[in-house]
N, C-alpha and C. Protein backbone atom coordinates (compact mmCIF):
# COMPACT_ATOMS: atom_id res chain seq x y z
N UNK A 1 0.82 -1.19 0.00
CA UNK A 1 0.00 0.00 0.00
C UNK A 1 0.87 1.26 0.00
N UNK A 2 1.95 1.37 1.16
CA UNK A 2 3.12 2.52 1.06
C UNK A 2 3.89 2.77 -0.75
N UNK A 3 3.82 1.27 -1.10
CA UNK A 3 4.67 2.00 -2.39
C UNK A 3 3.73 2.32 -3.83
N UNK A 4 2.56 2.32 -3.56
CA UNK A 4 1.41 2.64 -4.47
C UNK A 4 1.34 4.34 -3.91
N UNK A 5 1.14 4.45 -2.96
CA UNK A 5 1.05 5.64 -2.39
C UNK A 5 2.18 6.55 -2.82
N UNK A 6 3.02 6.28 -2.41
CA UNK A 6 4.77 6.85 -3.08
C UNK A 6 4.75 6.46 -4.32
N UNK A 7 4.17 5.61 -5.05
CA UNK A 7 4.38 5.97 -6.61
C UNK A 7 3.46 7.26 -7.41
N UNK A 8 2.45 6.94 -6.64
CA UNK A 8 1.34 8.29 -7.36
C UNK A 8 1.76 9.58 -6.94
N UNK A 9 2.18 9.95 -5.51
CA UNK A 9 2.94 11.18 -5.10
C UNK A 9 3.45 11.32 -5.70
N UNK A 10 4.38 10.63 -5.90
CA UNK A 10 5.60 10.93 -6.67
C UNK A 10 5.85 11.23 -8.48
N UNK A 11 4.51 10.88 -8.56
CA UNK A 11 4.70 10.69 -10.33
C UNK A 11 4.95 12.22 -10.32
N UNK A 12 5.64 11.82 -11.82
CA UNK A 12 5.89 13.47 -12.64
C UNK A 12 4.47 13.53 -13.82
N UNK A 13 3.21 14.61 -13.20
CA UNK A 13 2.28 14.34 -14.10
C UNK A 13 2.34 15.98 -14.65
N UNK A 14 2.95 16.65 -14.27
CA UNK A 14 2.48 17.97 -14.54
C UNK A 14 3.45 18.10 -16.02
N UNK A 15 2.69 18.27 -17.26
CA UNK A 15 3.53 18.79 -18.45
C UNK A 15 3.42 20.41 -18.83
N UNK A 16 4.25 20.62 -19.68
CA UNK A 16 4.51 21.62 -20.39
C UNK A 16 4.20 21.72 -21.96
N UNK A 17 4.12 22.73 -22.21
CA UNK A 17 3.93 23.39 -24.13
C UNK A 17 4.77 24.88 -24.30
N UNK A 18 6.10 24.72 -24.63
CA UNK A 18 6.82 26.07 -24.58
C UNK A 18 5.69 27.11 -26.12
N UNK A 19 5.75 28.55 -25.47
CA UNK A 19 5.00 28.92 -26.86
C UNK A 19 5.99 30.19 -26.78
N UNK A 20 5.72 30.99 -28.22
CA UNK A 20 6.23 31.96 -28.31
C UNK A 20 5.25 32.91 -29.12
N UNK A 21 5.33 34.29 -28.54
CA UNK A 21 4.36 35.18 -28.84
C UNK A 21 4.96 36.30 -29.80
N UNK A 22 4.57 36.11 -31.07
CA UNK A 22 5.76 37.29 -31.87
C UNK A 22 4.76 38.59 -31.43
N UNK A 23 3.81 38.47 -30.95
CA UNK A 23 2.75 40.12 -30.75
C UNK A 23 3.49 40.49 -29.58
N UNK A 24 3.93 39.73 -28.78
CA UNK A 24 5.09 40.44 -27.37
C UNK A 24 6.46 40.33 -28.00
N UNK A 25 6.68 40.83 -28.69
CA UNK A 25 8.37 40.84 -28.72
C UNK A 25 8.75 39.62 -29.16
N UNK A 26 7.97 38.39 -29.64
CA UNK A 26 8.95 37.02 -29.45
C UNK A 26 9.08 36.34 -28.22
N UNK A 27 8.28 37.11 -26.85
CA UNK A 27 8.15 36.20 -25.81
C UNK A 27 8.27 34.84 -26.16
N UNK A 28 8.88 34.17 -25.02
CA UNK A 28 9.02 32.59 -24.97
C UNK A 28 8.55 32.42 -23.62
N UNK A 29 7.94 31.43 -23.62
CA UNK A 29 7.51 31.15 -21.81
C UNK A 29 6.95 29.65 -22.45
N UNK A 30 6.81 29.17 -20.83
CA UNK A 30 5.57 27.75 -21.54
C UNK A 30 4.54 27.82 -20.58
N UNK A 31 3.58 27.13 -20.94
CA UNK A 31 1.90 27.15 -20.35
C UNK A 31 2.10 25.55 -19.65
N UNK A 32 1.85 25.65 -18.76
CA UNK A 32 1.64 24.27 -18.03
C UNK A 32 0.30 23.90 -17.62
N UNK A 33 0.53 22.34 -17.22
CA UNK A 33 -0.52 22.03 -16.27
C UNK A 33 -0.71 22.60 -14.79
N UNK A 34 -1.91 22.95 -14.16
CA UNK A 34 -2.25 23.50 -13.16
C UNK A 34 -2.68 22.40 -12.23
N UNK A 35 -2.16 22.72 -10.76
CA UNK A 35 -2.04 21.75 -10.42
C UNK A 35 -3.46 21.26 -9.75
N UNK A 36 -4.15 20.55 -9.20
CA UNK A 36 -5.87 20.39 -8.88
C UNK A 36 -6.19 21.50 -7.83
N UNK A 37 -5.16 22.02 -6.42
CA UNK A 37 -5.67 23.22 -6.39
C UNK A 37 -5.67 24.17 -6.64
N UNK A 38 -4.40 24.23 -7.54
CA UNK A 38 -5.14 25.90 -8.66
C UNK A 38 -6.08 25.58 -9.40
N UNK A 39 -6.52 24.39 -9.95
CA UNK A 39 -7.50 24.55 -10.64
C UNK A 39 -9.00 25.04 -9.67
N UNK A 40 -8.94 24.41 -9.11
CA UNK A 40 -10.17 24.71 -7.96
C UNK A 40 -10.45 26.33 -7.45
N UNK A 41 -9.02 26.80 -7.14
CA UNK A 41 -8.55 28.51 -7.63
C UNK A 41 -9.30 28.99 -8.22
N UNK A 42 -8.92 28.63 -9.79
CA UNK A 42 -9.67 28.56 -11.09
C UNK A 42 -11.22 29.28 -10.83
N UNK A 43 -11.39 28.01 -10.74
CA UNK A 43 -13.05 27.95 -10.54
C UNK A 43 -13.64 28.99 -9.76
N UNK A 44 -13.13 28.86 -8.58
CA UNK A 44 -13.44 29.57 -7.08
C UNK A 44 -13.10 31.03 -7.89
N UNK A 45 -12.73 31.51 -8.69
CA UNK A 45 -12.10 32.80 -8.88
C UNK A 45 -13.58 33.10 -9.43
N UNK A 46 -14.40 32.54 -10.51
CA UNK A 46 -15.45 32.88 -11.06
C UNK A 46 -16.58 32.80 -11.15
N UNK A 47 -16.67 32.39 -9.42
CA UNK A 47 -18.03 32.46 -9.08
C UNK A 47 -17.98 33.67 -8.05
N UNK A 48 -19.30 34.50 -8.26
CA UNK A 48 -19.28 35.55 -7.32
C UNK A 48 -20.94 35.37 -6.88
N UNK A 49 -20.96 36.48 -5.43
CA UNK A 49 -22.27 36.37 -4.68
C UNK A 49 -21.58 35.13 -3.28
N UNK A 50 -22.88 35.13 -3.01
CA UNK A 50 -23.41 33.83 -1.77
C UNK A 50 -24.25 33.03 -1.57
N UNK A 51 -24.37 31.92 -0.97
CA UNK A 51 -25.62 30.95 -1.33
C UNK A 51 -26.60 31.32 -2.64
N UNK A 52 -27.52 31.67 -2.25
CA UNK A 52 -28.48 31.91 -3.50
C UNK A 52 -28.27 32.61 -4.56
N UNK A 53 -27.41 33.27 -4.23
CA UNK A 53 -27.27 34.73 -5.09
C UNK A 53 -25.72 34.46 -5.52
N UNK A 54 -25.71 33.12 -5.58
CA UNK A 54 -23.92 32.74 -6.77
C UNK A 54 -24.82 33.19 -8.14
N UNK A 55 -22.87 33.48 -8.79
CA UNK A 55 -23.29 33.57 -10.27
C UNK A 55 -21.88 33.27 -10.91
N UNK A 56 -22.19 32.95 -11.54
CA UNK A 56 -20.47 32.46 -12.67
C UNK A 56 -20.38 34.06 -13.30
N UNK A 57 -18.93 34.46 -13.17
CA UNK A 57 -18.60 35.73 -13.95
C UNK A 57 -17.30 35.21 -14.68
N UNK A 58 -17.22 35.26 -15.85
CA UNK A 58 -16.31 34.90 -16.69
C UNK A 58 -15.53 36.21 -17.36
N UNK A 59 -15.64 36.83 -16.42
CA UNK A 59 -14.83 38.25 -16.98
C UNK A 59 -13.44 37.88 -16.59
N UNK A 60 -12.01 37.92 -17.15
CA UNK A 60 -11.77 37.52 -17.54
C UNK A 60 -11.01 36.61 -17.18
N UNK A 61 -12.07 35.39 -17.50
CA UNK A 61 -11.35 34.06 -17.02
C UNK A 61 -9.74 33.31 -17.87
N UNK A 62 -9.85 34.28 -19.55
CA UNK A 62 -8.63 33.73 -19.78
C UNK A 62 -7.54 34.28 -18.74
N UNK A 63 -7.20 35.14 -18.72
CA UNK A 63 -6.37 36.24 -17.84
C UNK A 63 -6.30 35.13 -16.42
N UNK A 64 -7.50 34.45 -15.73
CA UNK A 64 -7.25 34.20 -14.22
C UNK A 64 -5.84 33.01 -14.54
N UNK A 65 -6.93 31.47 -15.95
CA UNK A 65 -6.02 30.83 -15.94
C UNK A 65 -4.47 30.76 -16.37
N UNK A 66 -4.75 32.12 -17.30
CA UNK A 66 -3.11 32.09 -17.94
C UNK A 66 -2.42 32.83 -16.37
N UNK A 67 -2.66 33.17 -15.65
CA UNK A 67 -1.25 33.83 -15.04
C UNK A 67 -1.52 32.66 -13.77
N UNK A 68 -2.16 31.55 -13.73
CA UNK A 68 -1.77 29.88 -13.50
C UNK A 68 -0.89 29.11 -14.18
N UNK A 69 -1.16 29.59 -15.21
CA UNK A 69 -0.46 28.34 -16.36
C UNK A 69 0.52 28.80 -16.92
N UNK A 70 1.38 30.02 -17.15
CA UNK A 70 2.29 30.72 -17.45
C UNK A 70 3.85 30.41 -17.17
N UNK A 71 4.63 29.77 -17.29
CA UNK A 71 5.62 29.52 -16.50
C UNK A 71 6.62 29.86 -17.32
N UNK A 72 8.21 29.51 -16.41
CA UNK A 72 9.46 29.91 -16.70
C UNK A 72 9.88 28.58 -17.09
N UNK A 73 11.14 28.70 -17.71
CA UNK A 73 11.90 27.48 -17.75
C UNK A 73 12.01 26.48 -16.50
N UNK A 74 12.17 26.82 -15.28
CA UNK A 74 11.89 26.42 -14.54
C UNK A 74 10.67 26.06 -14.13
N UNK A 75 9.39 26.35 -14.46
CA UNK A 75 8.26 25.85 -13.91
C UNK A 75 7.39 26.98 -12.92
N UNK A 76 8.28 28.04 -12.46
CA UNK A 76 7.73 28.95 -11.94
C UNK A 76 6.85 29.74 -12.49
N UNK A 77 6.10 30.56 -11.66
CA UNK A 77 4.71 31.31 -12.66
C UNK A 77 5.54 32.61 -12.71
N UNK A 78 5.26 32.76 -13.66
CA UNK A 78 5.54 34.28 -14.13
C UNK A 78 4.80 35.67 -13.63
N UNK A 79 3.37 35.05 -13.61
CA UNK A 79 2.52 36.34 -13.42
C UNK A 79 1.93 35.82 -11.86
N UNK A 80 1.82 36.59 -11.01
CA UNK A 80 0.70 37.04 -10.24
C UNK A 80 -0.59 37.13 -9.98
N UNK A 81 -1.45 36.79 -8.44
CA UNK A 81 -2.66 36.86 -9.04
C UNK A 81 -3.09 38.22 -9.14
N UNK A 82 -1.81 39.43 -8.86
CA UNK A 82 -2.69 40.71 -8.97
C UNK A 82 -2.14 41.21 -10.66
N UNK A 83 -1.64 40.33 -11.17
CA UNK A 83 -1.65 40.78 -12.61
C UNK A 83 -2.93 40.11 -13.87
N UNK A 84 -3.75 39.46 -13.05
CA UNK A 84 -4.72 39.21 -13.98
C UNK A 84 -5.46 40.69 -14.40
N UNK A 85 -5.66 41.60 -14.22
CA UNK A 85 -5.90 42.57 -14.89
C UNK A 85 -5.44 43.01 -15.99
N UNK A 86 -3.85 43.28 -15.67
CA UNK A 86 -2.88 43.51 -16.38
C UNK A 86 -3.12 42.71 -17.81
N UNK A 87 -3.42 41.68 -17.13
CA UNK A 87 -2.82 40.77 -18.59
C UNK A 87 -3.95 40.59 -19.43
N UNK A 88 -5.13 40.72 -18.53
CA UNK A 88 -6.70 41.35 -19.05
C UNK A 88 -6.82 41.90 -20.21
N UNK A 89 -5.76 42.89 -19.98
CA UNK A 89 -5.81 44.20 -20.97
C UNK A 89 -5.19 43.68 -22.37
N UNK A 90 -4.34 42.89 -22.31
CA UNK A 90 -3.28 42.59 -23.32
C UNK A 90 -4.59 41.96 -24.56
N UNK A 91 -4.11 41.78 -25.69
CA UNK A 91 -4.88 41.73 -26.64
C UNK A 91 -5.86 40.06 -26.64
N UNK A 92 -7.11 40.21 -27.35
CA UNK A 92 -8.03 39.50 -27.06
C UNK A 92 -7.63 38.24 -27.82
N UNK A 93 -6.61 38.31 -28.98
CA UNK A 93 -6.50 37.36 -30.30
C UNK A 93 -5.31 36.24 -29.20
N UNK A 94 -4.17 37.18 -28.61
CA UNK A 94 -2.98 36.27 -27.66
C UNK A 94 -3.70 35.65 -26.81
N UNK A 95 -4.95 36.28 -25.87
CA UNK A 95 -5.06 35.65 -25.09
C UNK A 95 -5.96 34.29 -25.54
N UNK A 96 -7.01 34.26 -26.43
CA UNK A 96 -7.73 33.76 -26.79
C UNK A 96 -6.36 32.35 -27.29
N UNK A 97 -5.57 32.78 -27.78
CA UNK A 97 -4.62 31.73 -28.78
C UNK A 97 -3.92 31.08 -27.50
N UNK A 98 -3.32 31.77 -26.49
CA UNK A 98 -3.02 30.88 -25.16
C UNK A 98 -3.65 30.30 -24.51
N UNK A 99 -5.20 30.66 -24.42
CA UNK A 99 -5.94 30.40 -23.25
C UNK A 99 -6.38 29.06 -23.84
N UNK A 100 -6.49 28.38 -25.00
CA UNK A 100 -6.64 27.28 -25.56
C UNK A 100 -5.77 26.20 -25.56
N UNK A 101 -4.30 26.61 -25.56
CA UNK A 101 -3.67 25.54 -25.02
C UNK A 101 -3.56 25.28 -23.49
N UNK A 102 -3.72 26.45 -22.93
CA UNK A 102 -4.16 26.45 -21.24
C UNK A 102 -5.16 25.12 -21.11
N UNK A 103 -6.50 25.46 -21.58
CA UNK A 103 -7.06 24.48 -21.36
C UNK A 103 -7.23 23.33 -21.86
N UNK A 104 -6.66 23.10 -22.77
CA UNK A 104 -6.45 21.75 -23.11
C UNK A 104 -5.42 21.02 -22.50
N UNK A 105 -4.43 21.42 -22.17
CA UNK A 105 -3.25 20.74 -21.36
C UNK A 105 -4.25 20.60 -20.16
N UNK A 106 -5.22 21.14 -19.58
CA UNK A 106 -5.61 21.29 -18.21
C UNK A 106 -7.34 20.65 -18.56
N UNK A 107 -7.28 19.94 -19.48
CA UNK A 107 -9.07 19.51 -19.78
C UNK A 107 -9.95 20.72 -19.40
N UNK A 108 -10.01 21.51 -19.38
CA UNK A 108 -11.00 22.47 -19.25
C UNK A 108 -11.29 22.69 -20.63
N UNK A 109 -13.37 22.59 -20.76
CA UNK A 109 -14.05 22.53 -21.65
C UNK A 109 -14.63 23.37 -21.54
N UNK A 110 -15.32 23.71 -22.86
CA UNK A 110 -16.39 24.66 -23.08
C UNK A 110 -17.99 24.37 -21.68
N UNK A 111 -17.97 23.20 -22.07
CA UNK A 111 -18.85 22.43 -21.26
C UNK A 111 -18.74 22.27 -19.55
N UNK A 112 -17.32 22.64 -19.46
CA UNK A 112 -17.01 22.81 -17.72
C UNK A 112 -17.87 24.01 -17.24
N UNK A 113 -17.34 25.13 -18.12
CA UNK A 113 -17.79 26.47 -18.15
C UNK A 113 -19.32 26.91 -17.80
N UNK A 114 -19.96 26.00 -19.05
CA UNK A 114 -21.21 25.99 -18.72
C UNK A 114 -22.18 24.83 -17.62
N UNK A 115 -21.50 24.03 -16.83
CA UNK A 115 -21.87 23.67 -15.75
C UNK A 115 -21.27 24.67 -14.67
N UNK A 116 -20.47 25.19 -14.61
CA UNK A 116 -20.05 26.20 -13.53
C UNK A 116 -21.19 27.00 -13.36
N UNK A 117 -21.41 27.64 -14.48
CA UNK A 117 -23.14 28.30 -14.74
C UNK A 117 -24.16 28.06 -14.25
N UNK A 118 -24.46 26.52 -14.82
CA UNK A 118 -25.72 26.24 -14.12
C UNK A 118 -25.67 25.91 -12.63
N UNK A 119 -24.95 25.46 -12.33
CA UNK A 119 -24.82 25.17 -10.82
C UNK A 119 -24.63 26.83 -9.76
């Protein structure tokens, strides 16, 4: 049971996708997998209200997950969670073109989105 346990800890599951952005200069960075509680982060970031009065706000959810999924050669995040604004701002075509390999490395569907909604 100990070495089932220590094998799954231990796995290396988190991958990478190096990209490069010629609209930033030729940026290079890579987008990773997020790990289950940032993803939960994620989520938790885009629901607003309380009991009854939740609501999914998807303003801008590319922006929350990319400065999750953003990393250095090393694996470190690049951005901040107080730069999701920032990066808000940056153009709709980059983010839209990152935020797709974001979620695909990370299974996030169109269809996640819209159960976040209904619930």
């Amino acid at each position: 049971m100990g070495d089932l346990r220590s094998q799954i800890l231990g796995a290396e599951d988190i991958k990478r996708e190096k990209v490069s952005v010629p609209e930033w200069d030729g940026a290079e960075f890579y987008i990773t997998t997020i790990t289950g509680a940032e993803r939960d982060q994620f989520e938790q970031s885009m629901v607003t209200g309380k009991g009854k009065r939740r609501d999914v706000s998807v303003i801008n959810a590319r922006a929350k997950l990319l400065t999750l999924a953003i990393v250095d050669e090393e694996g470190k995040r690049i951005f901040s969670d107080a730069d999701v604004a920032g990066l808000g701002a940056k153009s709709a075509a980059v983010l839209s073109r990152l935020y797709d390999i974001a979620a695909k490395l990370n299974g996030i569907t169109d269809e996640e989105i819209d159960e976040l909604e209904k619930n």
